[in-house]
Protein backbone atom coordinates (compact mmCIF):
# COMPACT_ATOMS: atom_id res chain seq x y z
CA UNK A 1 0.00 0.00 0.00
CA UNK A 2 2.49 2.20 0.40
CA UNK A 3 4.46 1.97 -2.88
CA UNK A 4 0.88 2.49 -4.67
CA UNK A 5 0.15 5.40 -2.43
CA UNK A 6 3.85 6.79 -3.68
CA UNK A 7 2.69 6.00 -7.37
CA UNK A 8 -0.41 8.12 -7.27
CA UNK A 9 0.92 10.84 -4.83
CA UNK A 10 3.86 11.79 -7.02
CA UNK A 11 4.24 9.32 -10.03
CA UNK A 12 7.04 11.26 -11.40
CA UNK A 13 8.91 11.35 -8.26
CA UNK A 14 8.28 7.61 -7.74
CA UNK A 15 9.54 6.88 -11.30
CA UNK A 16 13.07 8.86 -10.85
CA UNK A 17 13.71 6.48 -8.22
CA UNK A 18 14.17 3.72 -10.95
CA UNK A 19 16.52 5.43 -13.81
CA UNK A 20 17.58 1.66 -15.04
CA UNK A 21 13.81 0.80 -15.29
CA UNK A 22 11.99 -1.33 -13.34
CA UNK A 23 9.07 -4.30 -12.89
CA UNK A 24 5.80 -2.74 -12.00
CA UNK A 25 3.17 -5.48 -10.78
CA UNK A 26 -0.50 -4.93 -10.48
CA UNK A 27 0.24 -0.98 -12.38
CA UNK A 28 -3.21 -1.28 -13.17
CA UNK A 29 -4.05 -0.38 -10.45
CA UNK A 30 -2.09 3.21 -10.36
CA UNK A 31 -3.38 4.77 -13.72
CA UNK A 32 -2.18 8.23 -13.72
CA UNK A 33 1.57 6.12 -13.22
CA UNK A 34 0.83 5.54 -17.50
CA UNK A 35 1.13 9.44 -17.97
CA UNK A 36 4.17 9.73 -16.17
CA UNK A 37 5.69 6.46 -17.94
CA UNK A 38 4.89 7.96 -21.58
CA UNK A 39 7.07 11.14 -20.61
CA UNK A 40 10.19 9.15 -19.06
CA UNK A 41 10.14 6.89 -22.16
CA UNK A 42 9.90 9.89 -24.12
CA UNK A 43 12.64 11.06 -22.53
CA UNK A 44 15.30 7.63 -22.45
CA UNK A 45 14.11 5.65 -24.96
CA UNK A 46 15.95 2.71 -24.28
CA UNK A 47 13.85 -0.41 -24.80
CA UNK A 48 12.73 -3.07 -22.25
CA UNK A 49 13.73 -0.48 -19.08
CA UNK A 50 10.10 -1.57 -17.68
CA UNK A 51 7.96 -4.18 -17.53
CA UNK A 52 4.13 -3.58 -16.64
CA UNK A 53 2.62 -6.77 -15.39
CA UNK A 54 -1.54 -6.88 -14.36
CA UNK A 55 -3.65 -9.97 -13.02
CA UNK A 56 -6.55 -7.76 -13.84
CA UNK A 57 -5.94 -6.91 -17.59
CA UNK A 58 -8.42 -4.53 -18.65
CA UNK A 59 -7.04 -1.81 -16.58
CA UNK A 60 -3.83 -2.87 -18.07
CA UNK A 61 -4.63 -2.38 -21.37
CA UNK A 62 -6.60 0.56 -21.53
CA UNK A 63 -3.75 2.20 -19.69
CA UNK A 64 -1.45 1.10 -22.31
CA UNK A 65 -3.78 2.03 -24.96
CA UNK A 66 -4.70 5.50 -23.91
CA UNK A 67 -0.42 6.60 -22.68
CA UNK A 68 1.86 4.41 -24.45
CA UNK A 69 0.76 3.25 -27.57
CA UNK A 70 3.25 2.57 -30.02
CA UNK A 71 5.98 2.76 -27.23
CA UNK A 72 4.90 -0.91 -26.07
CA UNK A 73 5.25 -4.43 -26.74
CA UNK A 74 2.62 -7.20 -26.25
CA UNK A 75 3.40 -10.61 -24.15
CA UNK A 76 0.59 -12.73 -23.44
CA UNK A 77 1.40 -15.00 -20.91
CA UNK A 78 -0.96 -17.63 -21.25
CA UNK A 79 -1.06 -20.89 -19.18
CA UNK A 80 1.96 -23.64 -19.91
CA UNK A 81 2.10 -25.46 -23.24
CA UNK A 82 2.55 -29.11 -22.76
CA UNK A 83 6.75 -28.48 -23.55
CA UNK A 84 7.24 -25.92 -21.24
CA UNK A 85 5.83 -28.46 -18.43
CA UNK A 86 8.06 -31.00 -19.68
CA UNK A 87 11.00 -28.56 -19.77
CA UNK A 88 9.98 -27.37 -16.53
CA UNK A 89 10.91 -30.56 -14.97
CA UNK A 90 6.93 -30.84 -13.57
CA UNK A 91 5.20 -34.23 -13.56
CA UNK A 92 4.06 -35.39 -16.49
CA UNK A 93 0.33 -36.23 -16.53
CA UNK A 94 -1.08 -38.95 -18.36
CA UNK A 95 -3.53 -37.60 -21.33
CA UNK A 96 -6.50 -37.49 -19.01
CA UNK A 97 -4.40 -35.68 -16.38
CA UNK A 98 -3.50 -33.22 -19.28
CA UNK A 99 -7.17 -32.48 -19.92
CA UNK A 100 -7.76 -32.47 -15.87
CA UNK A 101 -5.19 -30.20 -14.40
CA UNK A 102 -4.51 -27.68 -17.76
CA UNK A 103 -1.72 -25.79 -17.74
CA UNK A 104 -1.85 -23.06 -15.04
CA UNK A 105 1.31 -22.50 -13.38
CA UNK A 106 -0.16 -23.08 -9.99
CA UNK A 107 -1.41 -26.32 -10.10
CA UNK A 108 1.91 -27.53 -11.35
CA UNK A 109 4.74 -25.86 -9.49
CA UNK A 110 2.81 -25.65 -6.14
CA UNK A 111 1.11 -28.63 -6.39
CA UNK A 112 -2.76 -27.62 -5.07
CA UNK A 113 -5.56 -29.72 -6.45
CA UNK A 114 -6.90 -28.73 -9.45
CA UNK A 115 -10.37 -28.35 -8.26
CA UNK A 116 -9.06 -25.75 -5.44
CA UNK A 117 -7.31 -23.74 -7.75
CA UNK A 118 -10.12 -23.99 -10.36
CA UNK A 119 -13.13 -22.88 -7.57
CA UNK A 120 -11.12 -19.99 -6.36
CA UNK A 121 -9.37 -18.69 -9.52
CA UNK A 122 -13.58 -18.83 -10.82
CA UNK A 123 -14.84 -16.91 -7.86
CA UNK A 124 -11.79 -14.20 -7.48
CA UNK A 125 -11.54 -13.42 -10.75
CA UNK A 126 -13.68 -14.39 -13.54
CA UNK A 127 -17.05 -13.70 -11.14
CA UNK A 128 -15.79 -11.00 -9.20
CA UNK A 129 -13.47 -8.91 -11.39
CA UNK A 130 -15.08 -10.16 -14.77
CA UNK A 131 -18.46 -8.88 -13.24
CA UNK A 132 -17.48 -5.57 -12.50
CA UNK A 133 -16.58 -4.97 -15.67
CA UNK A 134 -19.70 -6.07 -17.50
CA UNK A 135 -21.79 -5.21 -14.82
CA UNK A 136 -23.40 -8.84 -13.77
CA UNK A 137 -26.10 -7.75 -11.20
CA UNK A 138 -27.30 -11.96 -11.11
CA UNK A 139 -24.44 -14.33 -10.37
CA UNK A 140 -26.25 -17.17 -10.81
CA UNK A 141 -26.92 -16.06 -14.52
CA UNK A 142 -23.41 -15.38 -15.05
CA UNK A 143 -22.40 -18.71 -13.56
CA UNK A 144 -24.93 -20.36 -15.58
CA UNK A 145 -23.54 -18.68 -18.72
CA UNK A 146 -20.02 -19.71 -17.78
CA UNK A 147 -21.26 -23.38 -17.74
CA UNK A 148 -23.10 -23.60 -21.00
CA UNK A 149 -19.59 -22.26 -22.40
CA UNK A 150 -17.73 -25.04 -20.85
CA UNK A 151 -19.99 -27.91 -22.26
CA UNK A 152 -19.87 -26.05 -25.42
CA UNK A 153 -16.24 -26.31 -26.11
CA UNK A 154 -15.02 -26.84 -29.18
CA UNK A 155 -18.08 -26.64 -31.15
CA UNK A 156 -19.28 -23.89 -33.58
CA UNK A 157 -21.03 -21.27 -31.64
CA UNK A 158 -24.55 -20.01 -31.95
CA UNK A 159 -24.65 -16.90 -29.83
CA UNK A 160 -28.76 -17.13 -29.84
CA UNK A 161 -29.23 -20.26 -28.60
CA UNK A 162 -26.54 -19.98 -25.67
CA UNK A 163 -27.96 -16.60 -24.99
CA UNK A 164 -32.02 -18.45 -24.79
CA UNK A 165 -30.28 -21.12 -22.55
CA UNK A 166 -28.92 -19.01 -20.29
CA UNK A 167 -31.99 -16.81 -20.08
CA UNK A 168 -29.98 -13.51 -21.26
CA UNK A 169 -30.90 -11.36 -24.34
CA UNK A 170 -28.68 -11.75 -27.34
CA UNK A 171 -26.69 -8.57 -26.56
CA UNK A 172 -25.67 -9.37 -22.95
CA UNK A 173 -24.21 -12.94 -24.22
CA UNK A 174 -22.42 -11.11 -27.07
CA UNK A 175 -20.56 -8.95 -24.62
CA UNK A 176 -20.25 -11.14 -21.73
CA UNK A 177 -18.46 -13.64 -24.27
CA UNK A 178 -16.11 -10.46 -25.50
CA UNK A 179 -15.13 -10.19 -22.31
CA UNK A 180 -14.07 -13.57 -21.46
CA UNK A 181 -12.41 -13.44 -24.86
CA UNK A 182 -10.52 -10.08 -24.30
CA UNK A 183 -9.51 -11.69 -20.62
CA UNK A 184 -7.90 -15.34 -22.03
CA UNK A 185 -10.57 -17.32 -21.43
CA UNK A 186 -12.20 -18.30 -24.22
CA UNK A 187 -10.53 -17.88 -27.64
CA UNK A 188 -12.85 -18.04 -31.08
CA UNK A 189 -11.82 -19.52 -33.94
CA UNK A 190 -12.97 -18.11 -37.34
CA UNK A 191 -13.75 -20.52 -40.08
CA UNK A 192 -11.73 -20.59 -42.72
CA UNK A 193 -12.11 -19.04 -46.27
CA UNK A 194 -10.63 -17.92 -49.38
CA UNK A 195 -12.60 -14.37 -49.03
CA UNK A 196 -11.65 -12.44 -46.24
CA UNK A 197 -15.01 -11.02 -45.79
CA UNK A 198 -16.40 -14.38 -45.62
CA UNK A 199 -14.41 -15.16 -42.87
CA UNK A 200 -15.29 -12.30 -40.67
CA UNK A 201 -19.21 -13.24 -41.27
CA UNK A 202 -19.50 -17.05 -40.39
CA UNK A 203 -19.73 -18.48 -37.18
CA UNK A 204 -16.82 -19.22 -34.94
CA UNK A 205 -16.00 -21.68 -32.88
CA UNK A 206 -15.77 -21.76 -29.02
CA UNK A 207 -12.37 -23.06 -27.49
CA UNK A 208 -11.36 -22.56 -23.92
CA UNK A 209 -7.95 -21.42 -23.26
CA UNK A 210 -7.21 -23.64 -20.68
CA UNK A 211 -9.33 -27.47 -21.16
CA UNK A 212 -8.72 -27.83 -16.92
CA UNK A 213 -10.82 -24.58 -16.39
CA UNK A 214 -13.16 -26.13 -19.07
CA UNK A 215 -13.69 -28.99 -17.38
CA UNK A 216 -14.18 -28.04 -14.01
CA UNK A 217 -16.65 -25.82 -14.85
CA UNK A 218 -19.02 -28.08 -16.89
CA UNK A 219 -18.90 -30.74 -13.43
CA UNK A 220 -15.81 -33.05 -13.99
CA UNK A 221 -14.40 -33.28 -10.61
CA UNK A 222 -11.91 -35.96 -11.15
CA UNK A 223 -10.12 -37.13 -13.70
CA UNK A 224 -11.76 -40.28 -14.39
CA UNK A 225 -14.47 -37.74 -15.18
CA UNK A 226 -12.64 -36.88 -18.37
CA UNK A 227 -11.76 -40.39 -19.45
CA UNK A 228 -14.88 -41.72 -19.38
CA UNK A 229 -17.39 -38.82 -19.88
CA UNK A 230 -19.07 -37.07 -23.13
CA UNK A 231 -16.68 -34.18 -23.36
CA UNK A 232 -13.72 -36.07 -23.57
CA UNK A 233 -13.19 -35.67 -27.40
CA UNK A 234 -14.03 -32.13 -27.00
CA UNK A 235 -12.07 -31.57 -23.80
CA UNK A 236 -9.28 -32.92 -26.09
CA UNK A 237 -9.81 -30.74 -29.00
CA UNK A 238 -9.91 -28.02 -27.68
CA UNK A 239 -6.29 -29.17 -25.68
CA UNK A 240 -4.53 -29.10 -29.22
CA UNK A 241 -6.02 -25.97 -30.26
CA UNK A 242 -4.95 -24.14 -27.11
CA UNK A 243 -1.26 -26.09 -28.21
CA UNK A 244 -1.35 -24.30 -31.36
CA UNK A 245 -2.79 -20.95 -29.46
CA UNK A 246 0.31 -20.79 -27.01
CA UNK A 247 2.15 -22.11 -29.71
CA UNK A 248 1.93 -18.66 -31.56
CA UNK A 249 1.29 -16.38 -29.26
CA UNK A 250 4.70 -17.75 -26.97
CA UNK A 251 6.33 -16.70 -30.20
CA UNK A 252 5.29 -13.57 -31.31
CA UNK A 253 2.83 -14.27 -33.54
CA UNK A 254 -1.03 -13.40 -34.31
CA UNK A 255 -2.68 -16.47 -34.19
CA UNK A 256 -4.06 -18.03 -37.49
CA UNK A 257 -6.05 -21.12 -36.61
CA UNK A 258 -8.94 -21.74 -37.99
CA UNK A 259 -11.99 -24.34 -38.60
CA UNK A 260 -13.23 -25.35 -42.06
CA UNK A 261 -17.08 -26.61 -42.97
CA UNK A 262 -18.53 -27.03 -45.96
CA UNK A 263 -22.36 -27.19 -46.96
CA UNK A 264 -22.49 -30.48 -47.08
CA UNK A 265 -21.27 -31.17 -43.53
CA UNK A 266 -17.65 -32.06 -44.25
CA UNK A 267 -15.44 -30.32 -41.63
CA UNK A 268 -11.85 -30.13 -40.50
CA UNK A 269 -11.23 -29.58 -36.74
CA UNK A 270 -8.45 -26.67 -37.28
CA UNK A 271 -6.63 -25.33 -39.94
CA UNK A 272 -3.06 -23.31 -39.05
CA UNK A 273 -1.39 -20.97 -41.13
CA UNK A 274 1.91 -21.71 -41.14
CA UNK A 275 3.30 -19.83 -43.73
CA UNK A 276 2.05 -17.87 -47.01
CA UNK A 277 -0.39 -19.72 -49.09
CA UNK A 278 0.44 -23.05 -46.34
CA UNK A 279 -1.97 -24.60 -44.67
CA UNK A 280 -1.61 -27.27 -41.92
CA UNK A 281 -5.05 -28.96 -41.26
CA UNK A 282 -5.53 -31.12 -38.07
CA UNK A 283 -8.09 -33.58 -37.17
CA UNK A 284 -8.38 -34.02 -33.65
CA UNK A 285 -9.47 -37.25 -31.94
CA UNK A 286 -9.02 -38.52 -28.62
CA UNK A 287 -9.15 -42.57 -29.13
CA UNK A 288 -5.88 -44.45 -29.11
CA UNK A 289 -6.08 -46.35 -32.14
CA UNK A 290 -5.81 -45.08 -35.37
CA UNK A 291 -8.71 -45.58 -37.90
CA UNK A 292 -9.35 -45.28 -41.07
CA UNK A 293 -12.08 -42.97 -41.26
CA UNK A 294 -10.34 -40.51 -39.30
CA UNK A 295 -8.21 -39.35 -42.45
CA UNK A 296 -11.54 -38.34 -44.50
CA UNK A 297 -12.13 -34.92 -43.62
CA UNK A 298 -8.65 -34.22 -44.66
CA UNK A 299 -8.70 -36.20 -47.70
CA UNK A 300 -11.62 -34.20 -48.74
CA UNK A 301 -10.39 -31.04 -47.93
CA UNK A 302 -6.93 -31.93 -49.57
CA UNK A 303 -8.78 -32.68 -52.89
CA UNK A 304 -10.19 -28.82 -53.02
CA UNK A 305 -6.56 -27.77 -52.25
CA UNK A 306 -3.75 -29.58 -53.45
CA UNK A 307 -0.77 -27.88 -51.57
CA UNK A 308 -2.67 -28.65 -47.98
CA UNK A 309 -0.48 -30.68 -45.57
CA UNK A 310 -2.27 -33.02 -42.86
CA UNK A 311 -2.24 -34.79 -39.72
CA UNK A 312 -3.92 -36.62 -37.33
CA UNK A 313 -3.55 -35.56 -33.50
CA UNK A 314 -5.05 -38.38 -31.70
CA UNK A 315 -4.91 -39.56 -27.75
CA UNK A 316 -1.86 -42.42 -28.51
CA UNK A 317 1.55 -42.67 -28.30
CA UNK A 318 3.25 -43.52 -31.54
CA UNK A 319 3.33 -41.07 -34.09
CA UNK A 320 3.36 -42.83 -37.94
CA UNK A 321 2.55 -41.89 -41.04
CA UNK A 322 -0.65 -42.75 -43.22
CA UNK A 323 -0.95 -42.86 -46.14
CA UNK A 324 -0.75 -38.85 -47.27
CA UNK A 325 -1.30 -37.72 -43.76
CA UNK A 326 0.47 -37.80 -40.56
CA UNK A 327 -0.44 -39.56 -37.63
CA UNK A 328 0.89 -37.21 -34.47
CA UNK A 329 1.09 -38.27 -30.92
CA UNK A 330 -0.36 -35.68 -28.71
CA UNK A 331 2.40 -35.75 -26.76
CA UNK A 332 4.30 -34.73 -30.32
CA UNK A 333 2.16 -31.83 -30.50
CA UNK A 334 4.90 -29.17 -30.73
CA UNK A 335 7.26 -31.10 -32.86
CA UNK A 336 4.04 -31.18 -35.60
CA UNK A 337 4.00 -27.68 -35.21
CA UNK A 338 7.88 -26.97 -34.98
CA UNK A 339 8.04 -29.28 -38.73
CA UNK A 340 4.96 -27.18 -40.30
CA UNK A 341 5.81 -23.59 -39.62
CA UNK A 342 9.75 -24.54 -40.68
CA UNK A 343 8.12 -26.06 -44.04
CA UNK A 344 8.58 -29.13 -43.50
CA UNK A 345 7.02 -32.43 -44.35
CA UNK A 346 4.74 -33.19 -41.29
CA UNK A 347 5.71 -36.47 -40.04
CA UNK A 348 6.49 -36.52 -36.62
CA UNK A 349 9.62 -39.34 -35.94
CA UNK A 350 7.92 -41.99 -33.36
């Protein structure tokens, strides 16, 4: 309290103490601090003096975006990809533990349940602070709302119907949804299409960023839950395309995944834009053994564009190659991706 009350008081005072820069946590929180920071900048414009870390991100942003845009760069630190857990020396889960714990950093490196963290990371911050900010007057609506997303994961959204389950008008799910979006809990994925427009138009679909949070909140309390309930295909999806999510953003780059559906039904879990005019489509399935009809969707897709590469992420642990297509281990997730985006072939070594 008494470093913020120094931050407000005299901001430019409290920023001269720090002439090699500094790390300034929760600066949300101290908004007239941005003003101050665009003028030292200004001043020294020596890159990476300070870094301006939030837990409540809103503030954050429209800080950043009102003082210091163009003066700024963007890290999103989203929860662990599967490498950096394995690099991080953590325990390893099985599949099903994947899908269970997620990848939040507490639940790993200090070892508390996943359905403690889970229950109070949902009641501290996305009721409390995520209801401020779009002014929730009934919880239980909200909560409500934030279940129906979980048990929709990884399907194509339809905004209206979500909104009648929940019991909310059309416009209130619309920006309730933008704000778990804008916060990193939710991500949409466009569909894909040749026409930009197009893309912009047709409906999305609805991925969780973290499959742990996901599955708490639709009722899976353990993780036998996961292995032997209905969303574990989805819960599983929605795994890779956070993979490919963190995957980019850990990186640098905008994310460019996509889903593809045509009018006849056919569809193709994600597409990834690895490079120009290269497309890496994924078909994600949970089962351990490979079969035959899995490689389909991509063979259909592949015949409308020729240059496409493909794989198979599935819930085993032998990656293989099939015919045209890859067959990737999830636990090879990365090494798909590292192959694709460096133009290679797609064939993950076993």
């Amino acid at each position: 309290p008494d470093t913020r009350a120094s931050a407000i008081e005299d901001p430019r005072g409290f920023l001269a103490r720090f002439p090699d820069g500094a790390v300034l946590d929760e600066v949300q929180r101290t908004p007239n601090l941005f003003s101050s920071l665009q003028g030292c900048l200004d001043g020294d414009p020596r890159m990476g003096r300070f870094v301006l870390t939030g837990s409540f991100q809103f503030g954050l942003q429209q800080g950043i975006s009102q003082s210091l845009a163009g003066r700024v760069g963007h890290l999103h630190l989203l929860p662990f990809s599967w490498r950096e857990l394995v690099s991080g020396q953590h325990d390893a889960p099985t599949l099903h533990g994947a899908l269970w714990k997620g990848g939040y950093p507490p639940v790993h490196d200090r070892g508390i349940p996943p359905g403690t963290w889970f229950a109070d990371y949902s009641t501290t911050y996305v009721e409390r602070d995520l209801r401020q900010l779009v002014q929730v007057r009934d919880l239980g609506t909200f909560q409500r709302f934030l279940r129906m997303c979980a048990t929709r994961t990884a399907q194509v959204l339809n905004l209206s119907a979500l909104a009648a389950d929940c019991g909310v008008t059309h416009h209130t799910a619309k920006a309730w949804l933008s704000a778990l979006e804008a916060s990193h809990v939710v991500h949409l994925v466009p569909p894909w299409h040749s026409n930009l427009g197009k893309r912009l138009v047709k409906a999305a679909k609805l991925y969780f960023v973290d499959p742990g949070l996901a599955a708490w909140l639709a009722g899976l309390r353990r993780e036998e839950d996961v292995e032997l309930g209905s969303l574990r295909g989805p819960l599983f999806e929605t795994w890779v395309a956070s993979e490919c999510l963190k995957y980019q953003r850990h990186r640098g780059r905008t994310p460019d995944l996509y889903h593809w559906r045509d009018a006849h039904g056919h569809e193709v879990d994600l597409l990834l834009e690895v490079g120009p005019g290269r497309l890496l489509a994924m078909e994600c399935k949970s089962g351990q053994t490979v079969a035959g009809d899995w490689f389909l969707p991509l063979a259909k897709l592949a015949g409308l564009m020729p240059s496409l590469r493909g794989a198979v992420v599935y819930g085993g642990d032998a990656s293989q190659t099939r015919t045209s297509f890859a067959v990737c281990a999830w636990r090879d997730i990365e090494t798909l991706l590292d192959q694709a985006f460096s133009g290679a072939n797609p064939s993950p070594s076993p």
